[in-house]
C-alpha atoms as a PDB file:
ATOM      1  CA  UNK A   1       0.000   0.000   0.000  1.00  0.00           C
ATOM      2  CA  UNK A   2       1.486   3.843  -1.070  1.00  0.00           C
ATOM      3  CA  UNK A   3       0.939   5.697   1.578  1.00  0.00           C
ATOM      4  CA  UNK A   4      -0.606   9.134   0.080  1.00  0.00           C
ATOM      5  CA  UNK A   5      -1.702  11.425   2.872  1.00  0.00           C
ATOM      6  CA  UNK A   6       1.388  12.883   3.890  1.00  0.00           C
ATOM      7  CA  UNK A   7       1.773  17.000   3.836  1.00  0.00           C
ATOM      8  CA  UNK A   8       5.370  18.392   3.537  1.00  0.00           C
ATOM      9  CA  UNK A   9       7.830  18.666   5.198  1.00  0.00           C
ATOM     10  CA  UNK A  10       8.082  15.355   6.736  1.00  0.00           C
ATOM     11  CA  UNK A  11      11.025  12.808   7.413  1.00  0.00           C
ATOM     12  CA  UNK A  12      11.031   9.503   5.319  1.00  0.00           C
ATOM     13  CA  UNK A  13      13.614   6.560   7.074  1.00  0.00           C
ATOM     14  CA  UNK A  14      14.649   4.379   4.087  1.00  0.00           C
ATOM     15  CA  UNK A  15      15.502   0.235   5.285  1.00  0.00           C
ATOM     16  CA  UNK A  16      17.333  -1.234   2.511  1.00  0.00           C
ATOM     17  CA  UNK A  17      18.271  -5.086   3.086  1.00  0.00           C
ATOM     18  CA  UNK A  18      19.933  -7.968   1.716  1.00  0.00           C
ATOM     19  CA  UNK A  19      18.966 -11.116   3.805  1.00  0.00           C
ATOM     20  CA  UNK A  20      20.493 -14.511   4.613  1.00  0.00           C
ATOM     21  CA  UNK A  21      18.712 -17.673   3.685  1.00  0.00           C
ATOM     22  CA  UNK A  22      17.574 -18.827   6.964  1.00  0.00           C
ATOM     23  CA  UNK A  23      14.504 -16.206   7.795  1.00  0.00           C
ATOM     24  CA  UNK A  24      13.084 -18.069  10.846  1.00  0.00           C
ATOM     25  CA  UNK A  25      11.154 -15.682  13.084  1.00  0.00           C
ATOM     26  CA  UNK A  26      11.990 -12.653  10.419  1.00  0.00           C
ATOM     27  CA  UNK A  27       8.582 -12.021   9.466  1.00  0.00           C
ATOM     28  CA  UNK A  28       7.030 -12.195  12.860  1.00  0.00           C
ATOM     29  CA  UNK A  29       9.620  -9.387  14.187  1.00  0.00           C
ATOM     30  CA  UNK A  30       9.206  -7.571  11.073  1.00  0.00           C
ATOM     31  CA  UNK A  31       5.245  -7.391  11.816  1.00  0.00           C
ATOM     32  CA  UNK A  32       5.895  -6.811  14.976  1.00  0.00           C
ATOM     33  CA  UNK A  33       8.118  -4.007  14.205  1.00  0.00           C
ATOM     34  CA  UNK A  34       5.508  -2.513  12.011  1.00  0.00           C
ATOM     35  CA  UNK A  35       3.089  -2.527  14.392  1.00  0.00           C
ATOM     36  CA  UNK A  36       5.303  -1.091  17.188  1.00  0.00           C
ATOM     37  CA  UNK A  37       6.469   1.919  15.498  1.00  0.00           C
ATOM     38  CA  UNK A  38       2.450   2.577  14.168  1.00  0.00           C
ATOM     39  CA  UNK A  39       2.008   3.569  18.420  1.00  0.00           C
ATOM     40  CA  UNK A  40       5.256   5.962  18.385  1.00  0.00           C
ATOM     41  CA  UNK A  41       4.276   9.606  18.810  1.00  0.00           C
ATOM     42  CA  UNK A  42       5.599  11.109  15.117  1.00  0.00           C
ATOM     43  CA  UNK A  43       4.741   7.777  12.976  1.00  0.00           C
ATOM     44  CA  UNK A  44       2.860   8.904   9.869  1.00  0.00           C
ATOM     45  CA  UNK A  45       3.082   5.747   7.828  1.00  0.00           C
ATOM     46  CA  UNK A  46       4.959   2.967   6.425  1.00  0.00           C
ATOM     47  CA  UNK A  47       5.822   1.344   2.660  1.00  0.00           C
ATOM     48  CA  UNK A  48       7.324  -2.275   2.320  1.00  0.00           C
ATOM     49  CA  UNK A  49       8.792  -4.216  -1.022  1.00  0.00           C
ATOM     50  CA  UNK A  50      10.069  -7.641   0.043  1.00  0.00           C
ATOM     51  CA  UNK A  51      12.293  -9.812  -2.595  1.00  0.00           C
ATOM     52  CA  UNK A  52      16.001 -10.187  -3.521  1.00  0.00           C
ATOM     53  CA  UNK A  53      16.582  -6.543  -1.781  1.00  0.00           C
ATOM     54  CA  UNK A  54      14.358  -5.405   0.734  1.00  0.00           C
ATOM     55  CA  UNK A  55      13.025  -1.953   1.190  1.00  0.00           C
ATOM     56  CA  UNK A  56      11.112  -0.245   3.846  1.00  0.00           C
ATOM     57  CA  UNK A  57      10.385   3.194   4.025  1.00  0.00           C
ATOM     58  CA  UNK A  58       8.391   4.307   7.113  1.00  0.00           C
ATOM     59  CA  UNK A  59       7.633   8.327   7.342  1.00  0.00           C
ATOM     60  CA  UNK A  60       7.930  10.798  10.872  1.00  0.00           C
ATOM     61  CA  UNK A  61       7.217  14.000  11.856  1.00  0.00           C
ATOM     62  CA  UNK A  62      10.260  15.495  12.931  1.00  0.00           C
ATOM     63  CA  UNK A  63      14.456  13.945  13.368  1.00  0.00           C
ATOM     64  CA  UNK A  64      13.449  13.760  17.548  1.00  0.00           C
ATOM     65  CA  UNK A  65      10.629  10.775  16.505  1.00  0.00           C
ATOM     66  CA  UNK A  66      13.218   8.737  14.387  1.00  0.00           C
ATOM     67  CA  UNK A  67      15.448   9.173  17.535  1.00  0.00           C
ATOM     68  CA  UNK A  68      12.963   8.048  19.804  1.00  0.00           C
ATOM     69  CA  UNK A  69      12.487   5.520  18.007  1.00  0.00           C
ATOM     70  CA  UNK A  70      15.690   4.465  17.215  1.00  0.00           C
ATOM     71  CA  UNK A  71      16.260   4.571  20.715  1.00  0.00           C
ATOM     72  CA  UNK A  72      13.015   2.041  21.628  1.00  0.00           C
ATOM     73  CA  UNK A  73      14.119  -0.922  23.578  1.00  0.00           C
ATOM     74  CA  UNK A  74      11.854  -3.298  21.863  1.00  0.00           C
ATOM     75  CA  UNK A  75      13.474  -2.254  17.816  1.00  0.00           C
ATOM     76  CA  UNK A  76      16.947  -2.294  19.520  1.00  0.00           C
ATOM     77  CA  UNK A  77      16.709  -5.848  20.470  1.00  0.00           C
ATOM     78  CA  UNK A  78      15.261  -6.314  17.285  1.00  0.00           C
ATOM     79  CA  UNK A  79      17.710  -4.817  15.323  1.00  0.00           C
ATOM     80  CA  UNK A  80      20.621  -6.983  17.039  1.00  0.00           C
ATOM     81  CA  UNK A  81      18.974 -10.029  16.164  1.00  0.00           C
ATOM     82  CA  UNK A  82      18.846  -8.656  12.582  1.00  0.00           C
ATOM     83  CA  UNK A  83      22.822  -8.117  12.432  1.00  0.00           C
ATOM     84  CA  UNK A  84      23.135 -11.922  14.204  1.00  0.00           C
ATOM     85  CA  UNK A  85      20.798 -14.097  12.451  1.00  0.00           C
ATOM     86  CA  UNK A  86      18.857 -12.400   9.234  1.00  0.00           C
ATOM     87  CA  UNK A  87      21.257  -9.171   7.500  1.00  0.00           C
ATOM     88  CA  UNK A  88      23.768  -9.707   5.035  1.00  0.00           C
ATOM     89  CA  UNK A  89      23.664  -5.966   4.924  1.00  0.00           C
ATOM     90  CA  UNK A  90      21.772  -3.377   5.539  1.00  0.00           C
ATOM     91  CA  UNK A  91      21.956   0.575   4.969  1.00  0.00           C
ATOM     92  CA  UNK A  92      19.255   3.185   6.059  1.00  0.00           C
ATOM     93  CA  UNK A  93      19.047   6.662   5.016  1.00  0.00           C
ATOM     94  CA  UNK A  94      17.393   9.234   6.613  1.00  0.00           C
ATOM     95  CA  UNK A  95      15.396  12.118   4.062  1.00  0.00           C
ATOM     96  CA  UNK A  96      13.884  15.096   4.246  1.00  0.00           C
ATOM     97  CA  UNK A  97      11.170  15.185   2.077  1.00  0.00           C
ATOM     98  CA  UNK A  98       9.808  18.746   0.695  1.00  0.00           C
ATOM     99  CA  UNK A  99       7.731  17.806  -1.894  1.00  0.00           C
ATOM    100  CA  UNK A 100       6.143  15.077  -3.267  1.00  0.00           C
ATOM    101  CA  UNK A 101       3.323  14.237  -5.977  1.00  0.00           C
ATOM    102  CA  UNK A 102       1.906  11.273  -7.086  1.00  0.00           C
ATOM    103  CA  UNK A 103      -0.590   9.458 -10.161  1.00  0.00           C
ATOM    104  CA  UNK A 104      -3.682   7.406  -9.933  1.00  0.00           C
ATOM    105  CA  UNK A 105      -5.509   5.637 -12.464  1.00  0.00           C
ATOM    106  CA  UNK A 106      -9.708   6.231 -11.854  1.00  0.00           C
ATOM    107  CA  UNK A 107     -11.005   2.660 -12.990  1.00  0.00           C
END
C-alpha cells in the first residue's frame, strides 16, 4: 500500500536489506516491528517491497521521533537479532522530504 496522505515537510527513514537464507522468526519481528512503530508519537506511515533486496520506508514528523524511536528498547533488540541471524547488509538513510506528488488511475 502507497501511503498518500502525507503533507510536507516530513522525514522519510529508508531500510534497505539484503537477507540470509535462513529467515526463521523474520517475518514475525518484522510485523511486529511494524506494528510497534504505528504507536510511536511522530509515525505517519509505512511502505514495504520484500524480494532479492528489501526496502522499507516508514515516514515521521520530525528527526526527535526517528530518535525516539531508534532509541526504543523493543526495535533495539530487534535490530541486534537482525545483524546476528537475518542481514547480510543493511543501509538506512534518513530524508527530508519537501515535496512530493503522485498518479492514480480512476477505474
Amino acid at each position: 500500500m502507497i501511503v498518500d496522505h502525507l503533507k510536507p515537510p516530513y522525514y522519510a527513514v529508508i531500510f534497505t536489506t539484503v537477507t540470509q537464507d535462513n529467515l526463521v522468526g523474520y517475518a514475525q519481528t518484522a510485523k511486529r516491528m511494524e506494528d510497534l512503530a504505528k504507536q510511536q508519537k511522530g509515525f505517519l506511515g509505512i511502505e514495504s517491497s520484500r524480494s532479492e533486496l528489501g526496502i522499507t520506508v516508514s515516514y515521521w514528523q520530525t528527526l526527535e521521533d526517528i530518535v525516539t524511536w531508534k532509541n526504543n528498547v523493543e526495535h533495539t533488540q530487534a535490530r541486534n537479532l537482525g545483524r546476528e541471524k537475518w542481514y547480510r547488509k543493511y543501509q538506512l538513510r534518513i530524508c527530508k522530504v519537501e515535496r512530493e506528488y503522485g498518479f492514480e488511475r480512476n477505474l
